[in-house]
PDB file of N, CA and C in Angstrom:
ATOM      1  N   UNK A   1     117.341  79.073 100.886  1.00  0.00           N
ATOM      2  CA  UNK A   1     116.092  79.422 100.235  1.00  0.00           C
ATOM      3  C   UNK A   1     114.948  78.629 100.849  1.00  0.00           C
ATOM      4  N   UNK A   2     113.856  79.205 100.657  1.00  0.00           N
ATOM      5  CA  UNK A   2     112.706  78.723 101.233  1.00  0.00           C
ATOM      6  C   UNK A   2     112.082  77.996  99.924  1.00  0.00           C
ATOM      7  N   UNK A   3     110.755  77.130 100.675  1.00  0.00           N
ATOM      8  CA  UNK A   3     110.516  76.311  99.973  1.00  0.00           C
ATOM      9  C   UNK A   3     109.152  77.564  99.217  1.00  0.00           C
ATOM     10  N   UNK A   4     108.940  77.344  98.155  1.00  0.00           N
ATOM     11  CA  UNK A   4     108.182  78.505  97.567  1.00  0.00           C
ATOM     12  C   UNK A   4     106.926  78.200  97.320  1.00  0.00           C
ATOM     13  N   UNK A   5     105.635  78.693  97.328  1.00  0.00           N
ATOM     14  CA  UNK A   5     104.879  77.736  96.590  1.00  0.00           C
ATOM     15  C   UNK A   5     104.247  78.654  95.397  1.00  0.00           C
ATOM     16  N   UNK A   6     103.157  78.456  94.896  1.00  0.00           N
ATOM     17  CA  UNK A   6     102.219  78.899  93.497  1.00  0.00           C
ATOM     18  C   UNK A   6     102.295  80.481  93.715  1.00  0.00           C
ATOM     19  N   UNK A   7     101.993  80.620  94.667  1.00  0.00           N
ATOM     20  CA  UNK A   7     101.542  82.471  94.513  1.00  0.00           C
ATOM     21  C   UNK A   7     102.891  83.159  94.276  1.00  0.00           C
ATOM     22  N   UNK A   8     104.139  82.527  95.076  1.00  0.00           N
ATOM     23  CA  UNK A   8     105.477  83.156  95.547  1.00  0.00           C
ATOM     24  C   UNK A   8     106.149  82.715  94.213  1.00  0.00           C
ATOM     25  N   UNK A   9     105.948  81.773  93.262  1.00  0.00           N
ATOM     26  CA  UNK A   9     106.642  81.341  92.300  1.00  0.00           C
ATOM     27  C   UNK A   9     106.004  82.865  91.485  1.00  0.00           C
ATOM     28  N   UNK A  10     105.125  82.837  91.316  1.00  0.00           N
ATOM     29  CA  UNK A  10     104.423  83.936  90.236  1.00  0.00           C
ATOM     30  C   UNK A  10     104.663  85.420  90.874  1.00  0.00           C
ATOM     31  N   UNK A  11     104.537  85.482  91.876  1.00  0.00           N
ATOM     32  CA  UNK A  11     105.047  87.006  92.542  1.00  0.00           C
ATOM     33  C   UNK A  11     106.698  87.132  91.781  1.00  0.00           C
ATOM     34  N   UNK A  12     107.503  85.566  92.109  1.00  0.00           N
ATOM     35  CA  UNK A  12     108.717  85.942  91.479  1.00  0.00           C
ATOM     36  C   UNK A  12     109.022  86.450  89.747  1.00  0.00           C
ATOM     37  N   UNK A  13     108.132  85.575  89.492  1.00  0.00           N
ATOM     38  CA  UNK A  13     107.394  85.788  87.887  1.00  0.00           C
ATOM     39  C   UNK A  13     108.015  87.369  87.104  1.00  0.00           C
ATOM     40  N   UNK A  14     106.621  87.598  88.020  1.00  0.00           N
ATOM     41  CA  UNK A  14     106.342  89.143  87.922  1.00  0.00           C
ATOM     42  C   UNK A  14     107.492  90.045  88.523  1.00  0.00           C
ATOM     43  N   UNK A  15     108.391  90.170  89.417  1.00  0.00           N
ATOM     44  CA  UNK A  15     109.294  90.698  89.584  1.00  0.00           C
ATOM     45  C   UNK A  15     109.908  91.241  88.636  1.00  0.00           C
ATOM     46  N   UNK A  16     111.029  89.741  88.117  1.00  0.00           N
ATOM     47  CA  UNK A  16     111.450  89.447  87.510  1.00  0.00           C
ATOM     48  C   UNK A  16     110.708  90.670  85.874  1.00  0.00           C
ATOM     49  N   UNK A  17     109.878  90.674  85.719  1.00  0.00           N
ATOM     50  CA  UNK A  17     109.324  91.146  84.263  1.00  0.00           C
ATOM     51  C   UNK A  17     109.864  92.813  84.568  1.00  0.00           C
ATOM     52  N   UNK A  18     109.403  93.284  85.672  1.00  0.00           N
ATOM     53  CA  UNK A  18     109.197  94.633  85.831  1.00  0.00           C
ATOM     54  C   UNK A  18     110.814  95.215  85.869  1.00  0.00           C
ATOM     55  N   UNK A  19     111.305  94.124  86.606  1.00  0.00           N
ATOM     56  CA  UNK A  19     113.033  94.485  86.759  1.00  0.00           C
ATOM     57  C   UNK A  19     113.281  94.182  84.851  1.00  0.00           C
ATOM     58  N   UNK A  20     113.359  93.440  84.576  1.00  0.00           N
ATOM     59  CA  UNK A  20     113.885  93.339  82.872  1.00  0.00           C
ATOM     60  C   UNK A  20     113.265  94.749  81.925  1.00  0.00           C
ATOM     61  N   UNK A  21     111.858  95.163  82.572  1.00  0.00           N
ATOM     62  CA  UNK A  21     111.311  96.355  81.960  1.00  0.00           C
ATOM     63  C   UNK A  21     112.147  97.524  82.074  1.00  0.00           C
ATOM     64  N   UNK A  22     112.532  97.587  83.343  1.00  0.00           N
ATOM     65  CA  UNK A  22     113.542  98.940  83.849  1.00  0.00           C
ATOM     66  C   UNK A  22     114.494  99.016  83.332  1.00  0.00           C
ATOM     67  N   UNK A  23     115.615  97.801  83.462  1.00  0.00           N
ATOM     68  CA  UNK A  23     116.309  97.478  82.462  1.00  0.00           C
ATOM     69  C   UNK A  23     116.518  97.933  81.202  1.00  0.00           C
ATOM     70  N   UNK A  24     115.839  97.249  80.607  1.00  0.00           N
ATOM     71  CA  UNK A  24     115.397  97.750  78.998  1.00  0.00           C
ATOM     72  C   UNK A  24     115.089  99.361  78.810  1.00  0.00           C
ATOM     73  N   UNK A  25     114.446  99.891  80.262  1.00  0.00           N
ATOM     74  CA  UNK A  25     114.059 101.534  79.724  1.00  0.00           C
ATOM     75  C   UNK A  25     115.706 102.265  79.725  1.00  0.00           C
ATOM     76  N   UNK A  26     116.197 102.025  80.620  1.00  0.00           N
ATOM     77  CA  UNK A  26     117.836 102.574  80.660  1.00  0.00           C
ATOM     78  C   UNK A  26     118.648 102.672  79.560  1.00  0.00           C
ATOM     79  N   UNK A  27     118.450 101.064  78.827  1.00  0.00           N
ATOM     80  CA  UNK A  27     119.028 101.043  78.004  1.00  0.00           C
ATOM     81  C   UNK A  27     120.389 100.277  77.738  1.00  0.00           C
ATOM     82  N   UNK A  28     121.292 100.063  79.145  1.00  0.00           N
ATOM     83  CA  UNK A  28     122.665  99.574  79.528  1.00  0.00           C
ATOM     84  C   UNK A  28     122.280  98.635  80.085  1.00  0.00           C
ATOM     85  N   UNK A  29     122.648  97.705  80.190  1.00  0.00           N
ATOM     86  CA  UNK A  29     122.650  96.143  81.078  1.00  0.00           C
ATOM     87  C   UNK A  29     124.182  96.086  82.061  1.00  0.00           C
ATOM     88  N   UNK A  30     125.047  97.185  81.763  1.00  0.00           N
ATOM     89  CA  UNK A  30     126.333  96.657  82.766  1.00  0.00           C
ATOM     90  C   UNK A  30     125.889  97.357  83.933  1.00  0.00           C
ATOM     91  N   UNK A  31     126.004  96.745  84.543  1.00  0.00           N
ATOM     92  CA  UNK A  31     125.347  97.131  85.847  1.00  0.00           C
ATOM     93  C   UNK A  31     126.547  97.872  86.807  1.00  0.00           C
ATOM     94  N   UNK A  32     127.908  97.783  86.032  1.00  0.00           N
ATOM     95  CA  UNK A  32     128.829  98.303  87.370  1.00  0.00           C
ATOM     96  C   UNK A  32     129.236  99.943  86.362  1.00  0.00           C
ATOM     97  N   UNK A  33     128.201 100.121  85.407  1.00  0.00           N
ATOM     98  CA  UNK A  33     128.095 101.637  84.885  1.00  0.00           C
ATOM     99  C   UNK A  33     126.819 102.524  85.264  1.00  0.00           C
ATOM    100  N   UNK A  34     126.408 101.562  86.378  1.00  0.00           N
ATOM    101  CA  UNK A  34     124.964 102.477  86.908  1.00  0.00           C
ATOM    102  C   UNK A  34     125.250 103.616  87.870  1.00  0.00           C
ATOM    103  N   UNK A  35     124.446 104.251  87.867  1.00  0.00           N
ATOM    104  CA  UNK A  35     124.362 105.112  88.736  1.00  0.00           C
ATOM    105  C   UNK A  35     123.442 104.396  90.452  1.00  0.00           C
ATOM    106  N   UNK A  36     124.499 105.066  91.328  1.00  0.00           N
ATOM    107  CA  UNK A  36     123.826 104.728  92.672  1.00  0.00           C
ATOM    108  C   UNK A  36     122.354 104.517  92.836  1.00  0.00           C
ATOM    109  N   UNK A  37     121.644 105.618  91.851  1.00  0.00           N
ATOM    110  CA  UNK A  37     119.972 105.721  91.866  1.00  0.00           C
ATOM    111  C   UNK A  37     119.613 104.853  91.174  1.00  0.00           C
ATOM    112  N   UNK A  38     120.520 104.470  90.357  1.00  0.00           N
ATOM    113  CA  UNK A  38     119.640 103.277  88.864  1.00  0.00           C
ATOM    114  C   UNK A  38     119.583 101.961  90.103  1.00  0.00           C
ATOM    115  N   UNK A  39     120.772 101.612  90.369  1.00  0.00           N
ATOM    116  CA  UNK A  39     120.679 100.499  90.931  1.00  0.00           C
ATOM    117  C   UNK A  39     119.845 100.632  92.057  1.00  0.00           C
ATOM    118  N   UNK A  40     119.384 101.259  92.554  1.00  0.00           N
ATOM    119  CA  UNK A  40     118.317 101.800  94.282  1.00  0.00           C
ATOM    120  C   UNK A  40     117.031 101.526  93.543  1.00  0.00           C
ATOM    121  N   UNK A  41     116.565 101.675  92.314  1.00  0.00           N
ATOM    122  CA  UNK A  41     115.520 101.903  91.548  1.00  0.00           C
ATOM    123  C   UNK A  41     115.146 100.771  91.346  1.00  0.00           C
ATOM    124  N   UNK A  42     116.089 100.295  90.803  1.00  0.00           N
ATOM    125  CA  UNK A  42     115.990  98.780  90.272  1.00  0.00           C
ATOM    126  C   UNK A  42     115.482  97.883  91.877  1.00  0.00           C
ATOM    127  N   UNK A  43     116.077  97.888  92.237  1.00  0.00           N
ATOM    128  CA  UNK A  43     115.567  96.969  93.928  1.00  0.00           C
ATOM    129  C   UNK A  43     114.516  97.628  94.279  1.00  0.00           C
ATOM    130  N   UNK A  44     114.048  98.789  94.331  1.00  0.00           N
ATOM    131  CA  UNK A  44     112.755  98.987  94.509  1.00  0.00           C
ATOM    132  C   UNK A  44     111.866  98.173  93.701  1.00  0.00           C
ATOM    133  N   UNK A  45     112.281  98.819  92.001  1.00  0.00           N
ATOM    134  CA  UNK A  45     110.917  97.859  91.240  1.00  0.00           C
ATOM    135  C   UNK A  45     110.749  96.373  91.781  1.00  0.00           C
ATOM    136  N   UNK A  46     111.810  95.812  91.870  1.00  0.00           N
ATOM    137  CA  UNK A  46     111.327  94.041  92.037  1.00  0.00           C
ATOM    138  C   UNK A  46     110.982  93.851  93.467  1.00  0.00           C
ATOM    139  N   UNK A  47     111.561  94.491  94.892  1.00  0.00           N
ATOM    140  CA  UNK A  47     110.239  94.653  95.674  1.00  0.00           C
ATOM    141  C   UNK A  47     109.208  95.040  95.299  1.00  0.00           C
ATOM    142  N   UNK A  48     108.773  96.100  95.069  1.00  0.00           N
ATOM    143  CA  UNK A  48     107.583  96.756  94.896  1.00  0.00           C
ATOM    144  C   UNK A  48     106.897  95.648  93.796  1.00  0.00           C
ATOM    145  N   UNK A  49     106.573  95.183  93.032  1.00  0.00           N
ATOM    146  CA  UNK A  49     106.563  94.420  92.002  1.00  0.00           C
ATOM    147  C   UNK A  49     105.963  93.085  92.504  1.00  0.00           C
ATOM    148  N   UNK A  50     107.003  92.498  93.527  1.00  0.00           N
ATOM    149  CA  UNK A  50     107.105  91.284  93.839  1.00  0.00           C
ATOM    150  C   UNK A  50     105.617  91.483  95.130  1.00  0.00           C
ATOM    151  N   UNK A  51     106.012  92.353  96.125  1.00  0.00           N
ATOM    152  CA  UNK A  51     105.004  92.480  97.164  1.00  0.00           C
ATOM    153  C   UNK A  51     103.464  92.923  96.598  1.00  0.00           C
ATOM    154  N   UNK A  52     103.192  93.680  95.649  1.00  0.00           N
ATOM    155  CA  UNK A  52     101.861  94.062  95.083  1.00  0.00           C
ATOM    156  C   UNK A  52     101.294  92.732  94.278  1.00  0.00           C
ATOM    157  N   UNK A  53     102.244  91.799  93.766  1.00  0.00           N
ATOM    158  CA  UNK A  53     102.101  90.444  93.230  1.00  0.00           C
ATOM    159  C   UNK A  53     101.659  89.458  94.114  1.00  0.00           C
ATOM    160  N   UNK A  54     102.046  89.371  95.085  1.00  0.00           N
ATOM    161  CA  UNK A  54     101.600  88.554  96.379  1.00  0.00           C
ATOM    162  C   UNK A  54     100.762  89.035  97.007  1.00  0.00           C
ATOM    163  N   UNK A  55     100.275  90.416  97.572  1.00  0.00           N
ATOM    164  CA  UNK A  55      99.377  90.747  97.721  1.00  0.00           C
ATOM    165  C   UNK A  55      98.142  90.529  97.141  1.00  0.00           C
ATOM    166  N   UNK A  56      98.150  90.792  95.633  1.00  0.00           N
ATOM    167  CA  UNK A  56      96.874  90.126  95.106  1.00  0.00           C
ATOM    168  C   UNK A  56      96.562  89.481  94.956  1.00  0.00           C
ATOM    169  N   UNK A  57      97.616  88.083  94.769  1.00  0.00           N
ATOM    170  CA  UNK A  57      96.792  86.954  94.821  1.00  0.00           C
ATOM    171  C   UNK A  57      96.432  86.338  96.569  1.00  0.00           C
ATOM    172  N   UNK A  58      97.462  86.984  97.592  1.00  0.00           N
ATOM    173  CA  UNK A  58      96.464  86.435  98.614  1.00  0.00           C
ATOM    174  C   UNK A  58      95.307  87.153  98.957  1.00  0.00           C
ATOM    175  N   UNK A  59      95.250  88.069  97.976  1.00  0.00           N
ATOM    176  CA  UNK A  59      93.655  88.683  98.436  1.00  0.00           C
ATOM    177  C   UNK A  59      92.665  88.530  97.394  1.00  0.00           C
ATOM    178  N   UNK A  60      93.136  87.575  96.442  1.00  0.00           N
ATOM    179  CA  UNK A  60      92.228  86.534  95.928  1.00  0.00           C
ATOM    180  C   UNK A  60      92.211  85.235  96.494  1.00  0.00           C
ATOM    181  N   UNK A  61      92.791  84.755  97.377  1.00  0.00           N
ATOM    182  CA  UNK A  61      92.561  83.546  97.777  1.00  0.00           C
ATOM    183  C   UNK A  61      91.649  83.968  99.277  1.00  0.00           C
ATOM    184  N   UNK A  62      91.772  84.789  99.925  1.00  0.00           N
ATOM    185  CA  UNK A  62      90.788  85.407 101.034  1.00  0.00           C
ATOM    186  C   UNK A  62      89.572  85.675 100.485  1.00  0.00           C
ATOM    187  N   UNK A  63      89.292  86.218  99.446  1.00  0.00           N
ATOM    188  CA  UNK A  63      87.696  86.240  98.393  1.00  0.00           C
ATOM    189  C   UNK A  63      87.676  84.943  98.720  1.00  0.00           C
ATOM    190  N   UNK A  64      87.876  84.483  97.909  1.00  0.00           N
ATOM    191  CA  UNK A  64      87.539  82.986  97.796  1.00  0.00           C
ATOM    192  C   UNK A  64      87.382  82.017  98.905  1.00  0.00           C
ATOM    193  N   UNK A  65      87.798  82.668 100.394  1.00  0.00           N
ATOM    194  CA  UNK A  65      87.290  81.691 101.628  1.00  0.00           C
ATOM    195  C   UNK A  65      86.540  82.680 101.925  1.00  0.00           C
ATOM    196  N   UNK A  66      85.970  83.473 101.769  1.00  0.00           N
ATOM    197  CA  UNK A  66      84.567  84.212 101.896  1.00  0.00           C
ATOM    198  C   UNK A  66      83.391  82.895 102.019  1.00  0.00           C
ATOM    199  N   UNK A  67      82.384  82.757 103.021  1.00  0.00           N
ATOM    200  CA  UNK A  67      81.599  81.588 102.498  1.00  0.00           C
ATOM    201  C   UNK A  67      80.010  82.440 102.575  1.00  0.00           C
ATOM    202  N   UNK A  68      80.002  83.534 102.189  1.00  0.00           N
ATOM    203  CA  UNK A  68      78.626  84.347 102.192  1.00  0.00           C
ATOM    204  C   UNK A  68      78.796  84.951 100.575  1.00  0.00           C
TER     205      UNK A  68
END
């Protein structure tokens, strides 16, 4: 593992929420009764999730070295 810092801790954050959301919409937590698509779905959300999370905050920290 890499060493993580503030933005990547909270990108994980947020993952983490959206995957427990999906979760919860299904309904089942055993995961070896999923369907091929549930589980494909699921790794999408917490990429997708995780990268739009990091994205915004480094494109709040690029605002912010704006010096005009």
């Amino acid at each position: 593992m890499i060493d993580k810092d503030d933005d990547e801790r909270a990108a994980l954050q947020e993952a983490g929420q959206e995957a427990g959301a999906f979760v919860e919409s299904l309904g089942r937590t055993d995961l070896a009764a999923w369907a091929s698509q549930e589980w494909a779905t699921l790794v999408e959300v917490i990429v997708t999730a995780y990268q739009d999370a990091l994205a915004c905050a480094r494109a709040r920290i690029a605002d912010d070295d704006i010096p005009f």
